[in-house]
Protein backbone atom coordinates (compact mmCIF):
# COMPACT_ATOMS: atom_id res chain seq x y z
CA UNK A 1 -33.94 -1.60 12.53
CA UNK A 2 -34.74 -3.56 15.54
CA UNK A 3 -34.74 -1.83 19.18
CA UNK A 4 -34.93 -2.61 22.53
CA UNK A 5 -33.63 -0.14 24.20
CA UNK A 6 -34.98 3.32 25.23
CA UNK A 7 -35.68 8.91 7.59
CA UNK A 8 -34.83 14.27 -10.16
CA UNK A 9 -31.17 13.57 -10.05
CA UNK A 10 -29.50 15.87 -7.64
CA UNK A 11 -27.84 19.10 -8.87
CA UNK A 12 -24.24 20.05 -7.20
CA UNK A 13 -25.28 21.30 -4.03
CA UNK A 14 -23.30 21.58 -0.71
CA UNK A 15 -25.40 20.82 2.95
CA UNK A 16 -24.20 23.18 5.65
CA UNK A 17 -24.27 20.43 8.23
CA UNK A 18 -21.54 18.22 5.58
CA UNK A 19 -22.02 16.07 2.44
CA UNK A 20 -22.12 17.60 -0.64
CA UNK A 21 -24.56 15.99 -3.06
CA UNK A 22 -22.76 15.92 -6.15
CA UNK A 23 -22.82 13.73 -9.08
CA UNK A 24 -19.97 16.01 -10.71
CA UNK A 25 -17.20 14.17 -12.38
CA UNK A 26 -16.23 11.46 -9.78
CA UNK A 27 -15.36 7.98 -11.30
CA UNK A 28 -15.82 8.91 -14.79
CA UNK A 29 -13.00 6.97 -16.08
CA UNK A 30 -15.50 3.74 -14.49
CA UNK A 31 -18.69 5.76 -16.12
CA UNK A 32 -19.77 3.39 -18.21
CA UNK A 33 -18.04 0.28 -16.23
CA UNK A 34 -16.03 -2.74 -17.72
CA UNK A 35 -16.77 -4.06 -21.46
CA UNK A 36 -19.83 -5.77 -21.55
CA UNK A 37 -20.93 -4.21 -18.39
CA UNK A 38 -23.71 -1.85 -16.79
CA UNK A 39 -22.30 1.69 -16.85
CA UNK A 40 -22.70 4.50 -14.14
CA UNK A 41 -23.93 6.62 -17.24
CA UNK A 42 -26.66 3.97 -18.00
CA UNK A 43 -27.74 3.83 -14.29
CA UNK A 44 -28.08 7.63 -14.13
CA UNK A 45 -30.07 7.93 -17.29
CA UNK A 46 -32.56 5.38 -16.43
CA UNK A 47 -32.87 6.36 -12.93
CA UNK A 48 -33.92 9.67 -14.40
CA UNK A 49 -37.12 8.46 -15.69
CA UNK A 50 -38.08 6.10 -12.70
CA UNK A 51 -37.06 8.95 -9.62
CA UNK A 52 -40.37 10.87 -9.68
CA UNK A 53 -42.38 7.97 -9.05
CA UNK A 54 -40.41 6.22 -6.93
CA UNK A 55 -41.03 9.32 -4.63
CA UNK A 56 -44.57 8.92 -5.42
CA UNK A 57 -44.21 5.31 -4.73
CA UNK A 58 -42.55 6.02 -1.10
CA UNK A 59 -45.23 8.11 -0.03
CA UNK A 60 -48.16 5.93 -0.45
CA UNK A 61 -45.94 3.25 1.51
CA UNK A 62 -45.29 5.79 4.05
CA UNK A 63 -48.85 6.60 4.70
CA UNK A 64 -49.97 3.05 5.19
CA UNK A 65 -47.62 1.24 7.53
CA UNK A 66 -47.74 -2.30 8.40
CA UNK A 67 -46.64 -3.69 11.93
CA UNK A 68 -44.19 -6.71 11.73
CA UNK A 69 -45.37 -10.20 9.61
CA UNK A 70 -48.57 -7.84 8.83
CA UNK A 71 -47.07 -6.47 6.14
CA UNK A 72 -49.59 -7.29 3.14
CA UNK A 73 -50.70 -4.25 1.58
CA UNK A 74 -46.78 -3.38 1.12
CA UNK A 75 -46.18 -6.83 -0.13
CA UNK A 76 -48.99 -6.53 -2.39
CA UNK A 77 -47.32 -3.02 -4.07
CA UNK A 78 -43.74 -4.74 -4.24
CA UNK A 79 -45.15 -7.83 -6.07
CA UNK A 80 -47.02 -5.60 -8.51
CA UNK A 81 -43.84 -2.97 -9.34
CA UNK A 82 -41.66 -6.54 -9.80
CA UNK A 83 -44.22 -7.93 -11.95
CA UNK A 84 -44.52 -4.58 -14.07
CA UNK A 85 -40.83 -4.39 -14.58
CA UNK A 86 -40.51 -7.73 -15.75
CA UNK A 87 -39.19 -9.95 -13.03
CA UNK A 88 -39.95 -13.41 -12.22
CA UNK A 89 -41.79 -12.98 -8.93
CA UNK A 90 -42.64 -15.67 -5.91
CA UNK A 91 -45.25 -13.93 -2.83
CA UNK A 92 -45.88 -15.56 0.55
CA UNK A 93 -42.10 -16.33 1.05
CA UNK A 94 -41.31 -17.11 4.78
CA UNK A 95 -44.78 -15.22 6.09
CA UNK A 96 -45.23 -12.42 3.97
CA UNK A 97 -41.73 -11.79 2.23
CA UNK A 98 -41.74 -11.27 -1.53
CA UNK A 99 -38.83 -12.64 -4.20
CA UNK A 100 -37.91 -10.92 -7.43
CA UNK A 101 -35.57 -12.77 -9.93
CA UNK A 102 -33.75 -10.33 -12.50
CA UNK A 103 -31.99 -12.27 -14.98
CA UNK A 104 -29.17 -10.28 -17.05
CA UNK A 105 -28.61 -11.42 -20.51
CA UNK A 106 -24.71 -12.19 -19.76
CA UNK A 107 -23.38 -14.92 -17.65
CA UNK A 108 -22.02 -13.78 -14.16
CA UNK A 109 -22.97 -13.87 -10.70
CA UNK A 110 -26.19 -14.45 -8.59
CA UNK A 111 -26.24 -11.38 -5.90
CA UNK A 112 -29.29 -10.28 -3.85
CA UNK A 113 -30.29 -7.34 -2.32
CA UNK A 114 -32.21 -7.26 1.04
CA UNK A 115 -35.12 -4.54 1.52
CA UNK A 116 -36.90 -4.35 5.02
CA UNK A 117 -41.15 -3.71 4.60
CA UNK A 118 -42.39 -3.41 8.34
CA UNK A 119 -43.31 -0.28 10.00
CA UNK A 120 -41.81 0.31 14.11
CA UNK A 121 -44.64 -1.09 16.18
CA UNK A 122 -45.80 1.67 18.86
CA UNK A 123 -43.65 0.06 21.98
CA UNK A 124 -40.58 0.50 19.78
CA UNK A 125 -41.15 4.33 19.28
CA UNK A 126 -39.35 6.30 21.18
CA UNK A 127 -41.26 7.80 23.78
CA UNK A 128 -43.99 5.22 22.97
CA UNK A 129 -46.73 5.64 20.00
CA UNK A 130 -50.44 4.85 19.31
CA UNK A 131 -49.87 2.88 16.12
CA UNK A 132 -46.95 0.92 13.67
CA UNK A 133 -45.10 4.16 11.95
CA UNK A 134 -41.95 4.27 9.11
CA UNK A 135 -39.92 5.89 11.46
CA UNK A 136 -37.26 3.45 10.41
CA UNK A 137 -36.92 4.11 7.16
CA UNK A 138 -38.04 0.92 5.93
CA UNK A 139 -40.42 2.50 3.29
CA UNK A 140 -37.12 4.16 1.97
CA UNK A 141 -35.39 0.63 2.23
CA UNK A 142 -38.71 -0.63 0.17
CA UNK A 143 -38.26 2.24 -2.87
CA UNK A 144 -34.55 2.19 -3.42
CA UNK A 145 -34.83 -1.41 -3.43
CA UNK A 146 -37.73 -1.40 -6.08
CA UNK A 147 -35.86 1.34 -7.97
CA UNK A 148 -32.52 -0.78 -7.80
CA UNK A 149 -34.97 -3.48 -9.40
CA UNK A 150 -36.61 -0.88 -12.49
CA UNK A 151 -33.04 0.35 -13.20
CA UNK A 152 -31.53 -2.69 -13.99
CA UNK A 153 -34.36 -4.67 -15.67
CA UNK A 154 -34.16 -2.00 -18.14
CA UNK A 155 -30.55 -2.87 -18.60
CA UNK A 156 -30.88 -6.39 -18.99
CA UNK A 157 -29.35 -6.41 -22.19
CA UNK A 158 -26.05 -5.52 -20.24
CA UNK A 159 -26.61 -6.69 -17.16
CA UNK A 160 -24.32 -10.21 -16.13
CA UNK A 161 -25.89 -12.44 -14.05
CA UNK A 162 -29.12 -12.88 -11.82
CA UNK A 163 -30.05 -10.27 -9.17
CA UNK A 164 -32.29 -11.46 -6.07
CA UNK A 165 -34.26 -8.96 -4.51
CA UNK A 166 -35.61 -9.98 -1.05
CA UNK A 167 -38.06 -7.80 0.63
CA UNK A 168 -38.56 -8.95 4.23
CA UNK A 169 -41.00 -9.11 6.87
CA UNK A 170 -40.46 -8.65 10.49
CA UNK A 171 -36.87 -7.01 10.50
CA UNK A 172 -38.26 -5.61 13.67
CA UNK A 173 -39.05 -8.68 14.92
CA UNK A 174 -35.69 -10.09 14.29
CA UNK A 175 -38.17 -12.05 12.69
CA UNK A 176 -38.07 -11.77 9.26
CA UNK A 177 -34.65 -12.81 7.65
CA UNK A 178 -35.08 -16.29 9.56
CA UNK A 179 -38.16 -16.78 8.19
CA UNK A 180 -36.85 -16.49 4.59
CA UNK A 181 -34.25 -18.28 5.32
CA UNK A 182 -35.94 -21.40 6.67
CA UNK A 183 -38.32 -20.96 3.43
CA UNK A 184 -35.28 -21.92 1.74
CA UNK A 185 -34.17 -18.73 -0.17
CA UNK A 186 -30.57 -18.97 0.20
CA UNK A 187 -29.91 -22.41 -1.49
CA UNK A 188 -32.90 -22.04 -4.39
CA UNK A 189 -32.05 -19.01 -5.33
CA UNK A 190 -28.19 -19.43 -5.16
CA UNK A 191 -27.17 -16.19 -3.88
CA UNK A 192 -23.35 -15.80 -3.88
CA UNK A 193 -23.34 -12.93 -1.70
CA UNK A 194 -25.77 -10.24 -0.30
CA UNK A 195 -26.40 -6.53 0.33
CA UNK A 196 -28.41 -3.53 1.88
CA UNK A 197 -28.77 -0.33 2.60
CA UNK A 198 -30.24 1.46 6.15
CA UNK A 199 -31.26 4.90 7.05
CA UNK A 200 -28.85 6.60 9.00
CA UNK A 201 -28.20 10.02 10.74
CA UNK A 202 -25.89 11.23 8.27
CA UNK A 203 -26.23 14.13 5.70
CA UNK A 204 -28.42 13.27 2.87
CA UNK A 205 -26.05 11.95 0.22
CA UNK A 206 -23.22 10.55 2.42
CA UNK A 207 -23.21 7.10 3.06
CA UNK A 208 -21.20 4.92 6.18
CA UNK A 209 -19.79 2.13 6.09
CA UNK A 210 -19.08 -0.37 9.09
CA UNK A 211 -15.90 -2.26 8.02
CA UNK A 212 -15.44 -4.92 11.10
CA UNK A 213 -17.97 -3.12 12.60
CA UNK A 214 -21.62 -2.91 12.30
CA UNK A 215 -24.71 -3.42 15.03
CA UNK A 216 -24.86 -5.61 17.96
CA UNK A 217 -26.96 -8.31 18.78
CA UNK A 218 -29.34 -9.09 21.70
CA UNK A 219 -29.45 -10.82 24.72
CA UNK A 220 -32.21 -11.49 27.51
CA UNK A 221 -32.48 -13.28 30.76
CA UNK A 222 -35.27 -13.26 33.33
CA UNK A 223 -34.95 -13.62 37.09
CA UNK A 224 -37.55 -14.31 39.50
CA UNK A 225 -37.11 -13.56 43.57
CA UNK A 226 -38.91 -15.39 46.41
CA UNK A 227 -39.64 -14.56 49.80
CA UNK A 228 -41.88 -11.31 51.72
CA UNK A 229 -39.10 -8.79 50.36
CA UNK A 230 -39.28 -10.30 46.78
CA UNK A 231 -40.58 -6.77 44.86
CA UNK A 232 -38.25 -4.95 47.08
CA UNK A 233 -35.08 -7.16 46.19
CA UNK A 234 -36.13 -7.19 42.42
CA UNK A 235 -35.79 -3.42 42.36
CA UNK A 236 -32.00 -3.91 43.74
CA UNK A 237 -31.56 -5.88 41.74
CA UNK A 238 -32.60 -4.12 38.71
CA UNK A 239 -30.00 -1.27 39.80
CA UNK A 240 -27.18 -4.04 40.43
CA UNK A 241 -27.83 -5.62 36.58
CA UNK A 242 -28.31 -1.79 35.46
CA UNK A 243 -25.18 -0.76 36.80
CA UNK A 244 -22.76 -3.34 34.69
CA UNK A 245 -24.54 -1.20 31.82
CA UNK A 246 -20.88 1.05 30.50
CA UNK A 247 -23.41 3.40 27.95
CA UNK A 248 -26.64 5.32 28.75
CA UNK A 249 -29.61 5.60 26.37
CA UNK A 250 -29.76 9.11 24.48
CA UNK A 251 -31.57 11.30 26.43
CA UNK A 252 -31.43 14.48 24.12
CA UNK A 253 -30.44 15.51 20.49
CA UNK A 254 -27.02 16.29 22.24
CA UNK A 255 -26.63 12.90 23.19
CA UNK A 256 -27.57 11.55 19.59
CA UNK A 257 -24.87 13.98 17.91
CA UNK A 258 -22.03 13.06 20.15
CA UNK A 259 -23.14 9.18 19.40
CA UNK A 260 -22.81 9.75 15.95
CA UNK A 261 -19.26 11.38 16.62
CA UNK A 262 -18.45 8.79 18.61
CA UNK A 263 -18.99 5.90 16.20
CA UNK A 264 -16.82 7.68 13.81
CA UNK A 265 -14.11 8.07 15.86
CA UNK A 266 -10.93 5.03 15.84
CA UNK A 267 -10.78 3.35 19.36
CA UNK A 268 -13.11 5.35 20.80
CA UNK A 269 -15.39 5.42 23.94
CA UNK A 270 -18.12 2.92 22.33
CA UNK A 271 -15.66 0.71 20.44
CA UNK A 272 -16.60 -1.87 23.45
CA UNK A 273 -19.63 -1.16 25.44
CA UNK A 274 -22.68 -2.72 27.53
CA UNK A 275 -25.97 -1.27 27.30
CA UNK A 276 -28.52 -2.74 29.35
CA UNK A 277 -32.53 -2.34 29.88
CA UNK A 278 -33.69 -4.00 33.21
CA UNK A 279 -37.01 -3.71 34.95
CA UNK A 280 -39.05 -5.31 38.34
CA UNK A 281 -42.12 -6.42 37.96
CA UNK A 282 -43.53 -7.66 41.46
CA UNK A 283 -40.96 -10.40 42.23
CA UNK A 284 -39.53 -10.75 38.66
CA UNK A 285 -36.94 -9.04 36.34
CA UNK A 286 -36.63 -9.43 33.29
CA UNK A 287 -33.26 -7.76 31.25
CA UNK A 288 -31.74 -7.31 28.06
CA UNK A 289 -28.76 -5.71 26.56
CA UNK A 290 -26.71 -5.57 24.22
CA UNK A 291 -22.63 -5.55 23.85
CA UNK A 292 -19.43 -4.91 21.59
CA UNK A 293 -17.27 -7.00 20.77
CA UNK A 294 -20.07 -9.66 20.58
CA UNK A 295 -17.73 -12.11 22.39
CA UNK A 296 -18.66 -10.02 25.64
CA UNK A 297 -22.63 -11.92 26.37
CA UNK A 298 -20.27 -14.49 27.85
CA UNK A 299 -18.83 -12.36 30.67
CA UNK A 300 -21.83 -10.40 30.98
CA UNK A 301 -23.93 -13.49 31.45
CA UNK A 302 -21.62 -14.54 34.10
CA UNK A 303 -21.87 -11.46 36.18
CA UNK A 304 -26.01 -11.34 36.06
CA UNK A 305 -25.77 -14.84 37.07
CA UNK A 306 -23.82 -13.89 39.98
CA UNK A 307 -25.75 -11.20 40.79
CA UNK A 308 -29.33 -13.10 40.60
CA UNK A 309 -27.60 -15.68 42.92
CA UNK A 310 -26.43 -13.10 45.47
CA UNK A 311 -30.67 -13.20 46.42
CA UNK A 312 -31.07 -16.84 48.11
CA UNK A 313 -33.64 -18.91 46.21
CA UNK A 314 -33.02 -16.91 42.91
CA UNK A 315 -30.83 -17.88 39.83
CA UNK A 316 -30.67 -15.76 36.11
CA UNK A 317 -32.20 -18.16 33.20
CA UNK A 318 -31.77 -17.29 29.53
CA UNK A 319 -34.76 -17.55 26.96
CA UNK A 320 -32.55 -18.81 24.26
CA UNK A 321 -28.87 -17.86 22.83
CA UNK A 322 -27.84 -14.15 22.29
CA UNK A 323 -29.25 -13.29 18.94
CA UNK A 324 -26.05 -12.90 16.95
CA UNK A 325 -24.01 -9.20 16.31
CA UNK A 326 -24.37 -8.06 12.92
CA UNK A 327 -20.19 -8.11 11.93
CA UNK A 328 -19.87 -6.64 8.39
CA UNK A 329 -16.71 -8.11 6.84
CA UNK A 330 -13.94 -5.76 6.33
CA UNK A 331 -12.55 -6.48 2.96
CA UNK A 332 -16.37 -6.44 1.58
CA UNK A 333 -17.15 -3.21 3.60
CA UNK A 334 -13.97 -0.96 2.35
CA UNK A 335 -15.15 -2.80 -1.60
CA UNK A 336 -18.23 -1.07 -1.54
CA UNK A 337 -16.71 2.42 -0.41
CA UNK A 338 -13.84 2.33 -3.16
CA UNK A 339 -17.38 1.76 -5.73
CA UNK A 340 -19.19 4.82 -3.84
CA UNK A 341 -15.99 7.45 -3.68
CA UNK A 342 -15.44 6.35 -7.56
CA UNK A 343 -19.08 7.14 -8.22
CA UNK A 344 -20.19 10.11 -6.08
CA UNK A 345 -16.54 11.64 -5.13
CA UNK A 346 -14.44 10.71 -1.93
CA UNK A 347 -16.82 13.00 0.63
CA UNK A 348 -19.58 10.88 0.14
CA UNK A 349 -18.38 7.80 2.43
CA UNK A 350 -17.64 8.00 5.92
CA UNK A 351 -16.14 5.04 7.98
CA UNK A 352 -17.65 3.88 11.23
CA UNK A 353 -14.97 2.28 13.59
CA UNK A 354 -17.80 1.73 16.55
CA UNK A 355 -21.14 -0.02 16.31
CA UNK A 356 -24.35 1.77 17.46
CA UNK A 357 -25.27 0.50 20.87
CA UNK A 358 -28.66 0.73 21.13
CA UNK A 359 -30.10 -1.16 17.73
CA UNK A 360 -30.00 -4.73 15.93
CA UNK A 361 -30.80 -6.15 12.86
CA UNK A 362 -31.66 -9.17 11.64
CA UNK A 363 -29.00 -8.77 8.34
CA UNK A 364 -26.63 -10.48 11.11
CA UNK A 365 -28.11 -14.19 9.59
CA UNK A 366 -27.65 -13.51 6.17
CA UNK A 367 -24.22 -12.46 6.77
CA UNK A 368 -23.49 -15.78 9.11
CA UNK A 369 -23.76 -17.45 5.91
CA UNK A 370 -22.58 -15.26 2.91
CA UNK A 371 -20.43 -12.39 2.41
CA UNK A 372 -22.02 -9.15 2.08
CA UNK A 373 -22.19 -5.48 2.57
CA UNK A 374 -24.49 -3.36 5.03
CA UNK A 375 -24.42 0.43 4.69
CA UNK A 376 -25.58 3.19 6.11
CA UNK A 377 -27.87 5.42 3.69
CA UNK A 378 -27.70 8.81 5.18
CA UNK A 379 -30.91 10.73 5.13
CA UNK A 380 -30.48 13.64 7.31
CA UNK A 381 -31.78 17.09 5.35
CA UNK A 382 -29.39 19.93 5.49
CA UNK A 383 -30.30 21.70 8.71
CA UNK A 384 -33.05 19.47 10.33
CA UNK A 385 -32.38 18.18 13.45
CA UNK A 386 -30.95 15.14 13.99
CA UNK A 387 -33.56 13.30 15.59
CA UNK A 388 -35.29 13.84 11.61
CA UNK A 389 -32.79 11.42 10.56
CA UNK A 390 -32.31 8.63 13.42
CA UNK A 391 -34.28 5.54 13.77
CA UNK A 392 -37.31 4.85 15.84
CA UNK A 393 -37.28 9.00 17.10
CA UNK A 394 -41.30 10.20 16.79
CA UNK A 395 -40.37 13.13 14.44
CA UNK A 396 -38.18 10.93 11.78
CA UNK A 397 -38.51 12.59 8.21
CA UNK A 398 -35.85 11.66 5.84
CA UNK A 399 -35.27 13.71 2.88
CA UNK A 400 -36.64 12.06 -0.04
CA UNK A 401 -33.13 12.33 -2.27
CA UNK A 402 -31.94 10.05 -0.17
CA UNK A 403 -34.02 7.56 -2.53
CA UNK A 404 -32.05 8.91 -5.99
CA UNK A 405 -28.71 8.90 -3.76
CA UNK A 406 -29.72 5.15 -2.66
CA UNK A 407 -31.11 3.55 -6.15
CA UNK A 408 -27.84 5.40 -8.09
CA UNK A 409 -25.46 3.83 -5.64
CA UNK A 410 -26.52 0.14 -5.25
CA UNK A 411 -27.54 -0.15 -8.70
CA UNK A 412 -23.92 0.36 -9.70
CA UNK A 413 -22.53 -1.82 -7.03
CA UNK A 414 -25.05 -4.75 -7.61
CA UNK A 415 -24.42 -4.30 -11.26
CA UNK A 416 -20.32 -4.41 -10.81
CA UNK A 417 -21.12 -7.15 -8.45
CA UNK A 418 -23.11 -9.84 -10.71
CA UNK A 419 -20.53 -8.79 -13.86
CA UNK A 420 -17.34 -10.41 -11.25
């Protein structure tokens, strides 16, 4: 997850801090899915032999992290786990992206599912870092998605349609889905609708979903001063463009929690918000920010523009259009949450009615031109603090069930998905 701004089958257990990760009972009238199709009981029973190494499988990722469009080694392990598990498999896609084609025995649907591969480069780390890290969870993203892949090659036999897997470069680049994209993935492949799944600060075993909602996107603009005073005015004006800003960056775990309550909560304080980064350099500034609803760059373009011209000789120029809010559709969002409450019980969803102010994602282009689902994968271990479980903090560590909880879950949902 992009920012610009300032991680064995589960037995019935409850988590102090919320979600209880059960598999239980929940949806077992759907266990075994429509005639002719992939069953929750078949997805569970093959996960079961997969789960250990997919943990395995994490943890070598995790220990060699690749910055954004460098991601080879990763790409390299992907390819080979496709290969092994028998799908058709194309490298060097749009950089260094990898496509796996699963084709089910049964006619139905072509659906893919989107994993991101790059690590956070060090500038992106909160608090700054020495090297790339997965301290987005992108090594998770890599797994599940790989796992989602195992678990349904082995049910081919009963599997409807054609599942493709994208693994990305360069999510944190914004980067990466363009690039597979221009390679031409969408229309030979196509894909009738796609999916994912990110880390989020939620208990391990609870997913989110972002129905009308989701992440915004990102704008910039640069402004350069003249004159003796120029340094001096491009610090005012840093505070003038920082003041339209109507959110702060987190500055404590305090601040993270009452974010996360905040996005849950209907028509509250960030379901519209500006968050802006703006700095002086000698005689220039350079800002960018980020806003909900994403019709808002337009007014907030305006008033930088009239505050760059309130400095004679200076005017506010824009790189290049806002890079487009990631808006998951509604009816597609509240789909996949009917699948997860039928499959792991009604606790395990949550609804966001806000969108995080301070991250991105490149998802937003994929969803431009298909329908599709984005959802929060909650990896937050009972207890741990929740910097452990939020993107791009130095101390991210999410709990490793989260890969079972993810694999189980979109396995299902791709499988319903490609049956119709």
């Amino acid at each position: 997850m992009e920012h610009a701004l300032g991680r064995r089958s589960l037995l019935a257990t409850a988590a102090a801090t919320g979600a209880a990760i059960v598999w239980g009972t929940a949806g077992q009238a759907a266990a075994d899915g429509g005639r002719g199709a992939v069953g929750q009981r078949a997805v569970d029973r093959e996960l079961a032999g997969v789960e250990g190494e997919l943990v395995a499988l994490r943890r070598d990722i995790h220990l060699h992290p690749e910055a954004p469009g460098q991601e080879r080694r990763t790409a390299a392990i992907v390819a080979r786990e496709l290969r092994a598990a028998g799908l058709t498999v194309t490298t060097g896609v749009g950089g260094t992206g990898v496509v796996g084609v699963l084709r089910g025995a049964r006619p139905g649907r072509t659906v893919a599912y989107r994993a991101d591969m790059d690590a956070v480069p060090p500038q992106d780390i909160v608090g700054g870092g020495t090297a790339p890290a997965h301290v987005c969870g992108h090594d998770i993203h890599t797994t599940v998605a790989i796992g989602v892949a195992k678990v349904l090659a082995r049910l081919r036999r009963q599997l409807s349609g054609t599942v493709v897997f994208l693994f990305q470069p360069a999510e944190e680049a914004l980067a990466g889905a363009r690039a597979l994209i221009d390679a031409g993935v969408l229309e030979s492949t196509r894909i009738q609708e796609i999916h994912a799944l990110h880390c989020g600060p939620f208990p391990v075993g609870q997913f989110a979903v972002t129905p009308g909602y989701g992440l915004p996107g990102l704008d910039r603009a640069e402004v350069t001063l003249s004159g003796p005073d120029a340094p001096a005015a491009a610090r005012r004006l840093v505070a003038e463009i920082s003041a339209l800003a109507t959110v702060a960056a987190p500055q404590s775990p305090a601040d993270l929690e009452r974010m996360v309550t905040e996005v849950e909560t209907p028509d509250g304080p960030l379901a519209r918000f500006v968050a802006v980064r703006a700095r002086a350099q000698d005689a220039k500034v350079s800002v960018s920010y980020r806003c909900w609803p994403p019709e808002r760059y337009v007014t907030v373009r305006e008033d930088i523009r009239r505050l760059a011209k309130s400095y004679a000789g200076s005017g506010a120029s824009f790189p290049a259009e806002p890079f487009p809010a990631m808006v998951c559709p509604e009816g597609d969002a509240r789909r996949v949450a009917h699948h997860l409450r039928r499959t792991l019980g009604r606790g395990a969803v949550t609804e966001l009615h806000a969108a995080f102010p301070f991250n991105g994602e490149d998802f937003a282009l994929y969803l431009q031109r298909l329908p599709g689902t984005y959802t929060f994968l909650g990896v937050r271990a009972p207890g741990a603090p929740i910097t452990t479980g939020f993107p791009h903090y130095p101390d991210f560590a999410p709990d490793e069930r989260a890969i079972g909880v993810g694999v189980r879950a979109m396995a299902g949902w791709i499988a319903r998905r490609t049956h119709g």
